[in-house]
N, C-alpha and C. Protein backbone atom coordinates (compact mmCIF):
# COMPACT_ATOMS: atom_id res chain seq x y z
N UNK A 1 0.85 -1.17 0.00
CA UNK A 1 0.00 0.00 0.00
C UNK A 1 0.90 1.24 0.00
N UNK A 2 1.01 1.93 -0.99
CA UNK A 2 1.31 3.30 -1.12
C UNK A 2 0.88 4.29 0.09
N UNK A 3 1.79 5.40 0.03
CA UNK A 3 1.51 6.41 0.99
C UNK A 3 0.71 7.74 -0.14
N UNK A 4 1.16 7.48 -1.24
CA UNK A 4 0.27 8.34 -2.23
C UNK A 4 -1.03 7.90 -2.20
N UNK A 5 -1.96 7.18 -1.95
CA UNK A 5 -3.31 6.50 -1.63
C UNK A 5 -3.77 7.28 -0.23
N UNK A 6 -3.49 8.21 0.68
CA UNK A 6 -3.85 8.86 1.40
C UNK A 6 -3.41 9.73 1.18
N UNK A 7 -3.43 9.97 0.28
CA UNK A 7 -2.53 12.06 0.27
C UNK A 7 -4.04 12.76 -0.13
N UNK A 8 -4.22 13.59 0.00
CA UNK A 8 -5.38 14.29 -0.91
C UNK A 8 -5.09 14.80 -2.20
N UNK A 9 -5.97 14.98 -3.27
CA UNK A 9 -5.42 14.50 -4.30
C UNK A 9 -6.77 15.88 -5.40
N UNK A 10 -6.36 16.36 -6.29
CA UNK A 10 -7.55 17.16 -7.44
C UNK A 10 -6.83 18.95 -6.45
N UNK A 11 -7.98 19.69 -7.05
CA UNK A 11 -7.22 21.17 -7.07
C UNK A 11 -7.79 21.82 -5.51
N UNK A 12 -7.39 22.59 -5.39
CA UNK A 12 -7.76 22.68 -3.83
C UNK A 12 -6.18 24.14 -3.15
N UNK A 13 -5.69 23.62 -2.54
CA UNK A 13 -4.65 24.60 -1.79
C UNK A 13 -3.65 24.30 -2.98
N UNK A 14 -2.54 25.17 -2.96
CA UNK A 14 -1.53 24.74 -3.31
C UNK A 14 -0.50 24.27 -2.66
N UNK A 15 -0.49 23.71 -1.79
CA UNK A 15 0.57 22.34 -1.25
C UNK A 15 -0.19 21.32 -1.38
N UNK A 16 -1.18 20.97 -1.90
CA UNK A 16 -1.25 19.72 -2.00
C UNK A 16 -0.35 19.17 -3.29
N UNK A 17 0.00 20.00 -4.29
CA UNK A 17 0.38 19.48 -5.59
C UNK A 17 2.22 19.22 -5.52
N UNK A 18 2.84 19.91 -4.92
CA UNK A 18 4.08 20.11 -4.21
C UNK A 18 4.04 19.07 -3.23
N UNK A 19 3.42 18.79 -2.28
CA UNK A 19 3.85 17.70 -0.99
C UNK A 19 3.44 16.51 -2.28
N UNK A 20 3.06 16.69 -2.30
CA UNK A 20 2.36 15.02 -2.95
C UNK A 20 3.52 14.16 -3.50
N UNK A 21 4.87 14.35 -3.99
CA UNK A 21 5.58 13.80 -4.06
C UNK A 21 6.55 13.67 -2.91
N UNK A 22 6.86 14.77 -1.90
CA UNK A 22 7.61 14.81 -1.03
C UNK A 22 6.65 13.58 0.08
N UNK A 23 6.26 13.35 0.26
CA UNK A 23 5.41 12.54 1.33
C UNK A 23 5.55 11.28 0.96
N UNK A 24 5.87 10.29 -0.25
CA UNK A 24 6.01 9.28 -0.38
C UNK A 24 7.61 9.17 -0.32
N UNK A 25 8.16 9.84 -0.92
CA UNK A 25 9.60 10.13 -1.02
C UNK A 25 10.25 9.62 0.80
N UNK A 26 9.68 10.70 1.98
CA UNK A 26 10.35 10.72 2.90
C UNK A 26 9.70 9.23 3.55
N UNK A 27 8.60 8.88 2.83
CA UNK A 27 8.37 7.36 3.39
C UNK A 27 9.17 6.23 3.05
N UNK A 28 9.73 6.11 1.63
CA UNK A 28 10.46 5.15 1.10
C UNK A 28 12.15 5.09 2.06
N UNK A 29 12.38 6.54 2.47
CA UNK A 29 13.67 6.43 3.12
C UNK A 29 13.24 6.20 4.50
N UNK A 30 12.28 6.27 4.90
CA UNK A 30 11.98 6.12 6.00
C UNK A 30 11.68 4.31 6.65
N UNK A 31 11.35 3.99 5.10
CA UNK A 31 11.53 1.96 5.22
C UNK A 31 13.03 1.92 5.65
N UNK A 32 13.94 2.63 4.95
CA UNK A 32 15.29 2.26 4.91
C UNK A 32 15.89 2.28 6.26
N UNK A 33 15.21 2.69 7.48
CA UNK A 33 15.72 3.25 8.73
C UNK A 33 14.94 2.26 9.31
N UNK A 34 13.61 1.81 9.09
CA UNK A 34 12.93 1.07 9.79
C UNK A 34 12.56 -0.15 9.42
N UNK A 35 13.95 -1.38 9.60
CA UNK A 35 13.57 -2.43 8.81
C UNK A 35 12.49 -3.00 9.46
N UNK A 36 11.64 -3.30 10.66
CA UNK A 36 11.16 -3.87 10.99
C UNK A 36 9.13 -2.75 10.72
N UNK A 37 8.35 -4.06 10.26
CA UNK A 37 7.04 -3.78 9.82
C UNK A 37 6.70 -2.32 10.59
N UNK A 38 6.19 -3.36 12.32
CA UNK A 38 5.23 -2.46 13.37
C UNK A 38 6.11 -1.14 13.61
N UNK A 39 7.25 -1.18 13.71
CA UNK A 39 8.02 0.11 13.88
C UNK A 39 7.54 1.37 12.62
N UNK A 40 8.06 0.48 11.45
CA UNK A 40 8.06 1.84 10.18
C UNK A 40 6.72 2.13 10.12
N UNK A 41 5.32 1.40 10.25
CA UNK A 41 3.94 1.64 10.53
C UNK A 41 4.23 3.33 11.98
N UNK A 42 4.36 2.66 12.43
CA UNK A 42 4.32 3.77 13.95
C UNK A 42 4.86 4.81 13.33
N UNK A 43 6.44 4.86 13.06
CA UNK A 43 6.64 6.09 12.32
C UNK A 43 6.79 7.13 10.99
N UNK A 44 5.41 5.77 10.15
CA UNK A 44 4.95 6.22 9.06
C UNK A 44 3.53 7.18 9.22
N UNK A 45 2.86 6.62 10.02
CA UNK A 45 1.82 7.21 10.85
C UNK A 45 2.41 8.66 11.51
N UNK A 46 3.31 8.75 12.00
CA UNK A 46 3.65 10.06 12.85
C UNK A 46 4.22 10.88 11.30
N UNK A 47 4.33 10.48 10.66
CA UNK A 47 4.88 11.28 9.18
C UNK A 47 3.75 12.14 8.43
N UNK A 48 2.79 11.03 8.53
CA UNK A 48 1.58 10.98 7.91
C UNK A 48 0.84 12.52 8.53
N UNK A 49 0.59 12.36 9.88
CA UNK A 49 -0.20 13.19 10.60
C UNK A 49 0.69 14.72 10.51
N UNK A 50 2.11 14.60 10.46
CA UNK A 50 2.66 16.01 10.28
C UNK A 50 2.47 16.30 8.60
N UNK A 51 2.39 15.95 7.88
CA UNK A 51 2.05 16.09 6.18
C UNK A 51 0.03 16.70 6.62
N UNK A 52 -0.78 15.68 7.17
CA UNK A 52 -2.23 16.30 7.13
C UNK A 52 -2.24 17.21 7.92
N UNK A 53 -1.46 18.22 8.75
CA UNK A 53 -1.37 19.21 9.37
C UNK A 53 -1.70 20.45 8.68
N UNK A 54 -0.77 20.05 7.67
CA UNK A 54 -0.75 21.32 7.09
C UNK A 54 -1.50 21.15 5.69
N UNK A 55 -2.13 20.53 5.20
CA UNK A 55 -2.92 19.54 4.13
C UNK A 55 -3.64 21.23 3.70
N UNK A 56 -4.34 21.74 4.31
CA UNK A 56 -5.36 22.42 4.17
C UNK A 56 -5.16 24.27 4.26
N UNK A 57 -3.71 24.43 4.47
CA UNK A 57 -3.09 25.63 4.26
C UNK A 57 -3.21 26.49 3.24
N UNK A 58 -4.22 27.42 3.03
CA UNK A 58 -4.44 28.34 2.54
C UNK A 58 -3.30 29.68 1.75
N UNK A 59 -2.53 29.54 3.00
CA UNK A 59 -1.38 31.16 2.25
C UNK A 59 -0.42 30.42 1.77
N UNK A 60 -0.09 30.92 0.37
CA UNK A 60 0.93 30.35 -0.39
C UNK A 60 2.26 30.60 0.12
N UNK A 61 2.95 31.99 0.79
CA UNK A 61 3.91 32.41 1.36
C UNK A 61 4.30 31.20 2.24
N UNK A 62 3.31 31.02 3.51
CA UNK A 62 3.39 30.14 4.35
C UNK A 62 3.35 28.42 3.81
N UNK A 63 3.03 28.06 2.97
CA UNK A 63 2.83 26.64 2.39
C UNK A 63 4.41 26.93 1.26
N UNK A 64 4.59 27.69 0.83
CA UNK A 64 5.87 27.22 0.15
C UNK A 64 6.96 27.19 1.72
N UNK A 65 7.09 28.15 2.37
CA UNK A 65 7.90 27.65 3.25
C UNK A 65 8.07 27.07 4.61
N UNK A 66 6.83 26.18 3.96
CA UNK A 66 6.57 24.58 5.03
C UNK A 66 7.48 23.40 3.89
N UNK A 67 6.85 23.29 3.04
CA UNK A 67 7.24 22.84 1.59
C UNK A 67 8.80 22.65 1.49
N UNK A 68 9.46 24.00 1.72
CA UNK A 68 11.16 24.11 1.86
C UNK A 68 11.68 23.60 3.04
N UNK A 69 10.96 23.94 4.08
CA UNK A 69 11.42 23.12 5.64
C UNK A 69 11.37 21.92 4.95
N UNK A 70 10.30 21.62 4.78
CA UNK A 70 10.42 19.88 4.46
C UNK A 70 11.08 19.10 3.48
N UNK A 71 11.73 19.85 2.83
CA UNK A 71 12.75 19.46 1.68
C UNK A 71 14.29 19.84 2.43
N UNK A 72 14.37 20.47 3.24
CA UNK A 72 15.36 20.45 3.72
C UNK A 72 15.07 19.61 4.92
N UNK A 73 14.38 19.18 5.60
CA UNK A 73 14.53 18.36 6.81
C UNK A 73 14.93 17.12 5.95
N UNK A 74 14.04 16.65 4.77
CA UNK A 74 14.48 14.96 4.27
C UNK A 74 15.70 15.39 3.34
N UNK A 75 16.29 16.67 3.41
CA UNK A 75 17.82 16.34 2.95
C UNK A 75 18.74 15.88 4.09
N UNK A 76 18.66 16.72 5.25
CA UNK A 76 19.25 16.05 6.24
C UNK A 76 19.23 15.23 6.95
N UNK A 77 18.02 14.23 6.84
CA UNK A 77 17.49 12.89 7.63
C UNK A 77 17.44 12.12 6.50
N UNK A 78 17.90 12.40 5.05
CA UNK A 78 18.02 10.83 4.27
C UNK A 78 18.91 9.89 4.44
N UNK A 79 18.40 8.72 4.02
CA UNK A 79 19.63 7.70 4.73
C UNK A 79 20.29 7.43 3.58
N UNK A 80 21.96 7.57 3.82
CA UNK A 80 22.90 7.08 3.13
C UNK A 80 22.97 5.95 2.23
N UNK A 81 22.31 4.80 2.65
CA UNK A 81 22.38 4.35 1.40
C UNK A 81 20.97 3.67 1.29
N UNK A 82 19.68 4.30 0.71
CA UNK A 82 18.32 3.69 0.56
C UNK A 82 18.28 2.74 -0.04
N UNK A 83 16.91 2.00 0.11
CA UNK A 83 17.07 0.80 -0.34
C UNK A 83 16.70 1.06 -1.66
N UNK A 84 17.08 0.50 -2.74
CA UNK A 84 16.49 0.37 -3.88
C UNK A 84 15.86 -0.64 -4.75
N UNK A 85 14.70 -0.59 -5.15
CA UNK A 85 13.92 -1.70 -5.09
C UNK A 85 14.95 -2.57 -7.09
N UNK A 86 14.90 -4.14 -6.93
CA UNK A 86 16.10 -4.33 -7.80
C UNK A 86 15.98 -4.10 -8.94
N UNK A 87 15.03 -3.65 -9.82
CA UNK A 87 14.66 -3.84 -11.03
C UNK A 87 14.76 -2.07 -11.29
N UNK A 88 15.10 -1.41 -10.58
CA UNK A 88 14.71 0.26 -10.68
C UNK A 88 15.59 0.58 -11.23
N UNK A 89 16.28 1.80 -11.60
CA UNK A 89 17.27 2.01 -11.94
C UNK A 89 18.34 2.46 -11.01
N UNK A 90 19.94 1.62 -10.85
CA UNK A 90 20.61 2.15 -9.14
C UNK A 90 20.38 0.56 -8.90
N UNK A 91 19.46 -0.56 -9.47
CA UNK A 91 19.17 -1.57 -8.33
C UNK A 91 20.41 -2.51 -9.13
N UNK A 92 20.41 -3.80 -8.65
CA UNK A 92 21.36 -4.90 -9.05
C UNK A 92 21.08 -5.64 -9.85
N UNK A 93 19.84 -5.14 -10.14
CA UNK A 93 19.28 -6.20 -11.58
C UNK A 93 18.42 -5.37 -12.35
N UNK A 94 18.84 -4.10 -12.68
CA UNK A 94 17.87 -3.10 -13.45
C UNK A 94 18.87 -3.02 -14.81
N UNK A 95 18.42 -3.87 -15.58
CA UNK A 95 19.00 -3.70 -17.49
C UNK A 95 19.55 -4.81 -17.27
N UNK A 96 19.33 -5.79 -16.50
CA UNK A 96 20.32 -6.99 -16.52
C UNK A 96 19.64 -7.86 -17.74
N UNK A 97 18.84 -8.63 -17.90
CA UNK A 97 18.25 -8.73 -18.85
C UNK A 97 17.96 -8.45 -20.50
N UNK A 98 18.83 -7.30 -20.50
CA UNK A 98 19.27 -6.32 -21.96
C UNK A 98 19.46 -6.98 -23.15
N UNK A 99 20.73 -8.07 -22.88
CA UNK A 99 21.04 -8.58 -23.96
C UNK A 99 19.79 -9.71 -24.27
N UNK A 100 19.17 -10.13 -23.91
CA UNK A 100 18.04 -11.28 -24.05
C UNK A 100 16.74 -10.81 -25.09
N UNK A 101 16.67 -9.10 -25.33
CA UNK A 101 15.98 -8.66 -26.04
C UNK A 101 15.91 -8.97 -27.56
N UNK A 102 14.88 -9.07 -27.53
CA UNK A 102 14.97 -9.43 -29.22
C UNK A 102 13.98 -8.38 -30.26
N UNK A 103 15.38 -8.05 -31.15
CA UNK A 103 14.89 -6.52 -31.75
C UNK A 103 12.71 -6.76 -32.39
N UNK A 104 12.12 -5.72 -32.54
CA UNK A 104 10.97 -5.98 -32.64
C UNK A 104 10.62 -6.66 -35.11
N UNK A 105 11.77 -5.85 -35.17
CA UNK A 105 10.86 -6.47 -36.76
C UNK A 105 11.46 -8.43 -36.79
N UNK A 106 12.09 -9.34 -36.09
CA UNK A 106 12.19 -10.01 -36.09
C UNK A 106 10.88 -11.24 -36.07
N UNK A 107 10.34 -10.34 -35.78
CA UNK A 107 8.57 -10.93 -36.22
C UNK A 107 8.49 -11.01 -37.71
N UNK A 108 8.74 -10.30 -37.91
CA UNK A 108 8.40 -10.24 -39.71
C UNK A 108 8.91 -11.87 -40.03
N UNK A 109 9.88 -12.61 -39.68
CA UNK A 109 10.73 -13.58 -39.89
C UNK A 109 9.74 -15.12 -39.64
N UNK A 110 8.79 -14.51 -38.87
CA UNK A 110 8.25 -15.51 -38.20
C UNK A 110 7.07 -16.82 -39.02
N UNK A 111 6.93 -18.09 -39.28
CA UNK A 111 6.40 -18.37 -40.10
C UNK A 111 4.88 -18.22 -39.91
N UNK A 112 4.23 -17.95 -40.67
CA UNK A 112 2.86 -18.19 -40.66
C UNK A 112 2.13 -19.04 -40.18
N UNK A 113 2.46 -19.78 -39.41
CA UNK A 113 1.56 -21.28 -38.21
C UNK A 113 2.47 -20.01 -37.03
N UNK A 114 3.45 -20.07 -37.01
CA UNK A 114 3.54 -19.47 -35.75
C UNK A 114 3.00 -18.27 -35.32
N UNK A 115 2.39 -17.17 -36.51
CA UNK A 115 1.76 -16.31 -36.04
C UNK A 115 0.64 -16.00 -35.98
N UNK A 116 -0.12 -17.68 -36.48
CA UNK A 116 -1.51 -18.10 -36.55
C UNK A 116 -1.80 -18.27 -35.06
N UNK A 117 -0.42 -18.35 -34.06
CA UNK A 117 -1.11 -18.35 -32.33
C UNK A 117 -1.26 -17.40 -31.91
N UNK A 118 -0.90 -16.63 -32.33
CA UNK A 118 -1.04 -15.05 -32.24
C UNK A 118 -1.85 -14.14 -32.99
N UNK A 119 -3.43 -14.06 -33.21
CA UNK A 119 -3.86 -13.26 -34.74
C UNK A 119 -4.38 -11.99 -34.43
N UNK A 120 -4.60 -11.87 -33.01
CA UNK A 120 -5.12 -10.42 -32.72
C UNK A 120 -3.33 -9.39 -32.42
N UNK A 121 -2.65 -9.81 -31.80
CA UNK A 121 -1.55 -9.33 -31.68
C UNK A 121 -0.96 -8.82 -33.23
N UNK A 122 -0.56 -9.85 -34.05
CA UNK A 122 -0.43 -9.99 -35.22
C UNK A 122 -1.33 -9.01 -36.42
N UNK A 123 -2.52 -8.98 -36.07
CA UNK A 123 -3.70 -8.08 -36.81
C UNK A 123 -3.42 -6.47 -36.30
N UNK A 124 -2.98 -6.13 -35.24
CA UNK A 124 -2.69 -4.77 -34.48
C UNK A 124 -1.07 -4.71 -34.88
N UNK A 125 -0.51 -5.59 -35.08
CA UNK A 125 0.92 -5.33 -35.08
C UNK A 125 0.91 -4.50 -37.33
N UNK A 126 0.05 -5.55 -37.40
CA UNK A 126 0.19 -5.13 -38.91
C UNK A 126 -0.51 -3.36 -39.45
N UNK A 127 -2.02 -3.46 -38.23
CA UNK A 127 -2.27 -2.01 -38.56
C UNK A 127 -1.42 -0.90 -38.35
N UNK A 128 -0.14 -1.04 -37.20
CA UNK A 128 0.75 -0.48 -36.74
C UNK A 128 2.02 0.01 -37.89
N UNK A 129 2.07 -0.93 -38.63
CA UNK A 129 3.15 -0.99 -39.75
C UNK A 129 2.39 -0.32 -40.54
N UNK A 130 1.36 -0.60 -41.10
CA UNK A 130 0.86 0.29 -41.88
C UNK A 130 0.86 1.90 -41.79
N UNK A 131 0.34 2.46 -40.74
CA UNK A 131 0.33 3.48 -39.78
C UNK A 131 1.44 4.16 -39.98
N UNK A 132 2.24 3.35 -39.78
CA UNK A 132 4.07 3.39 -39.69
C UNK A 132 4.32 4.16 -41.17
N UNK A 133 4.24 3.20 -42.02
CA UNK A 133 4.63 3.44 -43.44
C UNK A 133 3.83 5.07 -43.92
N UNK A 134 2.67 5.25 -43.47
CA UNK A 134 1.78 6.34 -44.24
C UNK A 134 1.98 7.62 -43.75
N UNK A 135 2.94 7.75 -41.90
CA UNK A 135 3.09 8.79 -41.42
C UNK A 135 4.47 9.09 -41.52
N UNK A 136 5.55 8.32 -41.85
CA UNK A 136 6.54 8.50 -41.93
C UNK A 136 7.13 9.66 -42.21
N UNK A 137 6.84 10.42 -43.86
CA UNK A 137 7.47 11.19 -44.62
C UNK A 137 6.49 12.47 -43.78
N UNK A 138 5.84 12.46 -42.97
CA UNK A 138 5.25 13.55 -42.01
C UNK A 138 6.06 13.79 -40.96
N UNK A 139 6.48 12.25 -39.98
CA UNK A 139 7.26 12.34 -38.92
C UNK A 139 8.76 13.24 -39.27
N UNK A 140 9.12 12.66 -40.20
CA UNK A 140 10.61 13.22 -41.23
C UNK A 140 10.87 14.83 -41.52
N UNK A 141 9.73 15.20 -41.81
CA UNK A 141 9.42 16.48 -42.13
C UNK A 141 9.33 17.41 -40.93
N UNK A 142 8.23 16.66 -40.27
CA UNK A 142 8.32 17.53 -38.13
C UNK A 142 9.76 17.87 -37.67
N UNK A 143 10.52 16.48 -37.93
CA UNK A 143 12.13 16.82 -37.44
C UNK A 143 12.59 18.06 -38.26
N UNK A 144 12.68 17.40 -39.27
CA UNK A 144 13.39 18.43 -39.66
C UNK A 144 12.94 20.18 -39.90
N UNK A 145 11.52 20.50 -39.65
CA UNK A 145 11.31 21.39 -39.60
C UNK A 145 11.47 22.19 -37.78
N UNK A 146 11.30 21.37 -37.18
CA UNK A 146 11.77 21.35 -35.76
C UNK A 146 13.31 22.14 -35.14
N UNK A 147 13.97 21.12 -36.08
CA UNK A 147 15.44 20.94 -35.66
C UNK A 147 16.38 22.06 -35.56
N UNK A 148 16.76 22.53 -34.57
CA UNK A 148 17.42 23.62 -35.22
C UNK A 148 18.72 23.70 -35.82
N UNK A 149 19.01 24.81 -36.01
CA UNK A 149 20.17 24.88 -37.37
C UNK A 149 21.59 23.79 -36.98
N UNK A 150 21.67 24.16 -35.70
CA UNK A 150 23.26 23.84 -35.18
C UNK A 150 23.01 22.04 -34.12
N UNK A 151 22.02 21.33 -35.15
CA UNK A 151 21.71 20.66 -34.28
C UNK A 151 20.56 20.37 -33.13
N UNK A 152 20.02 19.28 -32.73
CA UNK A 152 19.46 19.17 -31.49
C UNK A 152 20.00 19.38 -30.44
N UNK A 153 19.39 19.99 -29.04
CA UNK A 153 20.16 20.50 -28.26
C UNK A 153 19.81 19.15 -27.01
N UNK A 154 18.87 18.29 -27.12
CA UNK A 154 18.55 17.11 -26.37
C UNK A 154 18.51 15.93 -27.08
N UNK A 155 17.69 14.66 -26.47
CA UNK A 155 17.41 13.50 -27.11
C UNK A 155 15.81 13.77 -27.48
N UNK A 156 15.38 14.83 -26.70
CA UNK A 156 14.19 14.66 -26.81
C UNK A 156 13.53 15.07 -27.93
N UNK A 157 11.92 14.12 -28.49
CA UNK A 157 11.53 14.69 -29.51
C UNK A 157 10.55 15.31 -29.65
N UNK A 158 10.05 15.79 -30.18
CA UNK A 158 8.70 16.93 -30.25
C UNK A 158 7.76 16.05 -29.87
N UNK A 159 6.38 16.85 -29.60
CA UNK A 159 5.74 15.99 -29.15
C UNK A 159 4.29 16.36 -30.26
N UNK A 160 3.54 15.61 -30.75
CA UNK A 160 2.57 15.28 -31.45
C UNK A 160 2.05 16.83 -31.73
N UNK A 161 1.75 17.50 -33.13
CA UNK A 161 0.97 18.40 -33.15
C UNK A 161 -0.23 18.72 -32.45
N UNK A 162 -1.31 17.69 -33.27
CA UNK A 162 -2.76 17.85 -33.13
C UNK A 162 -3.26 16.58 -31.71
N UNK A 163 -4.39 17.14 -31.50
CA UNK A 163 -5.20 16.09 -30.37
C UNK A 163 -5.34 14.57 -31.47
N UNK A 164 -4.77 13.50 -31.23
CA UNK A 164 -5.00 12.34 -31.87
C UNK A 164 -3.77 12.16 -32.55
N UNK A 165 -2.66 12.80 -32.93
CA UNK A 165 -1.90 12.54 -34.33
C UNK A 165 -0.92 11.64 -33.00
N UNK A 166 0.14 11.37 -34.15
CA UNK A 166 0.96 10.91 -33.53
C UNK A 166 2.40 11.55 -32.94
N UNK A 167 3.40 11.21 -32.24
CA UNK A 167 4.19 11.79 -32.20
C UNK A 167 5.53 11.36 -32.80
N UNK A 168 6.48 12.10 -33.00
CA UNK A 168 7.49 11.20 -33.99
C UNK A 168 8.20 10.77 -33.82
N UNK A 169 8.57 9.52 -34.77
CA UNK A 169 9.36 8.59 -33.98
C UNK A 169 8.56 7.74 -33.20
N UNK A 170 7.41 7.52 -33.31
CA UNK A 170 6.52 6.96 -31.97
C UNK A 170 6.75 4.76 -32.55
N UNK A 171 7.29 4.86 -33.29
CA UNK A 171 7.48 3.06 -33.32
C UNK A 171 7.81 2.37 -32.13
N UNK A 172 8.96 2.86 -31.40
CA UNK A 172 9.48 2.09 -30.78
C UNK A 172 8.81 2.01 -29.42
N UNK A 173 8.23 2.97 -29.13
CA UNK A 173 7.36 3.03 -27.99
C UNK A 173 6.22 2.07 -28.07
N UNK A 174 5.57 1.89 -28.95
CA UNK A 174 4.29 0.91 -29.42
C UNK A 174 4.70 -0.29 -29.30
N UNK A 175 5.96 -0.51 -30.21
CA UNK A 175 6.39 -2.14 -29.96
C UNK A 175 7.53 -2.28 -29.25
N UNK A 176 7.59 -2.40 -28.32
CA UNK A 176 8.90 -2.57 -27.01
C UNK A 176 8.89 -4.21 -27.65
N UNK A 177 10.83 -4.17 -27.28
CA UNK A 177 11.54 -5.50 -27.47
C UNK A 177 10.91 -6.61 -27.02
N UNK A 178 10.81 -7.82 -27.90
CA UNK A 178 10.47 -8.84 -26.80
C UNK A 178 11.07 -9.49 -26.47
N UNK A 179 10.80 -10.22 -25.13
CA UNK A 179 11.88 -11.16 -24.74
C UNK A 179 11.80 -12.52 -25.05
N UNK A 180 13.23 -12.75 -25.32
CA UNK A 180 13.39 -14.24 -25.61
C UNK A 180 13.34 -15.16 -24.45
N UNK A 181 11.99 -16.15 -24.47
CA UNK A 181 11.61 -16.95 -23.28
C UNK A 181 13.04 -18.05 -23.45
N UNK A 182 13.23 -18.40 -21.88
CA UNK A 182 14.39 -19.03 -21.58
C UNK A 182 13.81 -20.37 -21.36
């Protein structure tokens, strides 16, 4: 159970939109101090009740610098080395798995009984290619009308004109690698 599942949550004061990440944050380091259940309960609860204190704070002056206390109190009470859950990124098994990926048009390869077990996947994978093929010389054009002179200044890419279109470059996001079952 999340500590974001009791936060209050939609428009209202403005610290609710600001704590709302700080409050799960000082809980996760706060497992890290309290390995044992009934303990980190007790002083997840006493966390809890100083966060709904101020839940309902009206003056922005005063709610940003509750907001800063509290970003500076969990700078100085974080624990040195938190736990990190393993698959996250920081954990001991986050990208371990990498090489096992298998690039996505390797389907194309696949024989026809084998992708007869698959026909709805297969039927969406094909409207996708299609899709693919008809927006292309649009996606191509966004960049490069985008781009500026001396280069991109990030990785990042524009993001979709219109309500519905797509955004560019959007293949690889749709069909993530699959993995090769062991």
């Amino acid at each position: 159970m999340t500590a974001a599942r009791f936060l209050p949550c939609g428009s209202g004061s403005g610290v609710r939109r600001p704590a709302l990440p700080a409050a799960p944050r000082a809980l996760r380091h706060l497992e890290s101090y309290c390995v044992h259940r009934d303990k980190y309960r007790y002083f997840a609860c006493l966390l809890r009740a100083r966060f709904e204190e101020h839940k309902n704070e009206k003056d922005m002056v005063k709610a940003t610098q509750l907001l800063r206390e509290a970003e500076e109190e969990f700078w100085h009470n974080q624990h040195p080395q938190p736990y990190v859950f393993p698959e996250s990124p920081g954990g001991t098994s986050y990208e371990r798995y990498e090489c096992y990926k298998v690039p996505e048009w390797c389907l194309d390869d696949w024989h026809p009984s084998e992708k007869a077990m698959y026909p709805d996947y297969f039927a969406k994978r094909e409207q996708w290619k299609k899709l693919q093929r008809e927006s292309w010389e649009r996606e191509v054009k966004q960049l490069q009308e985008e781009t500026p002179l001396g280069g991109p200044n990030t990785e990042a890419l524009p993001p979709a004109r219109k309500e519905g279109d797509l955004p560019p470059l959007w293949w690889h996001i749709v069909t993530r690698p699959r993995e090769r079952p062991m």
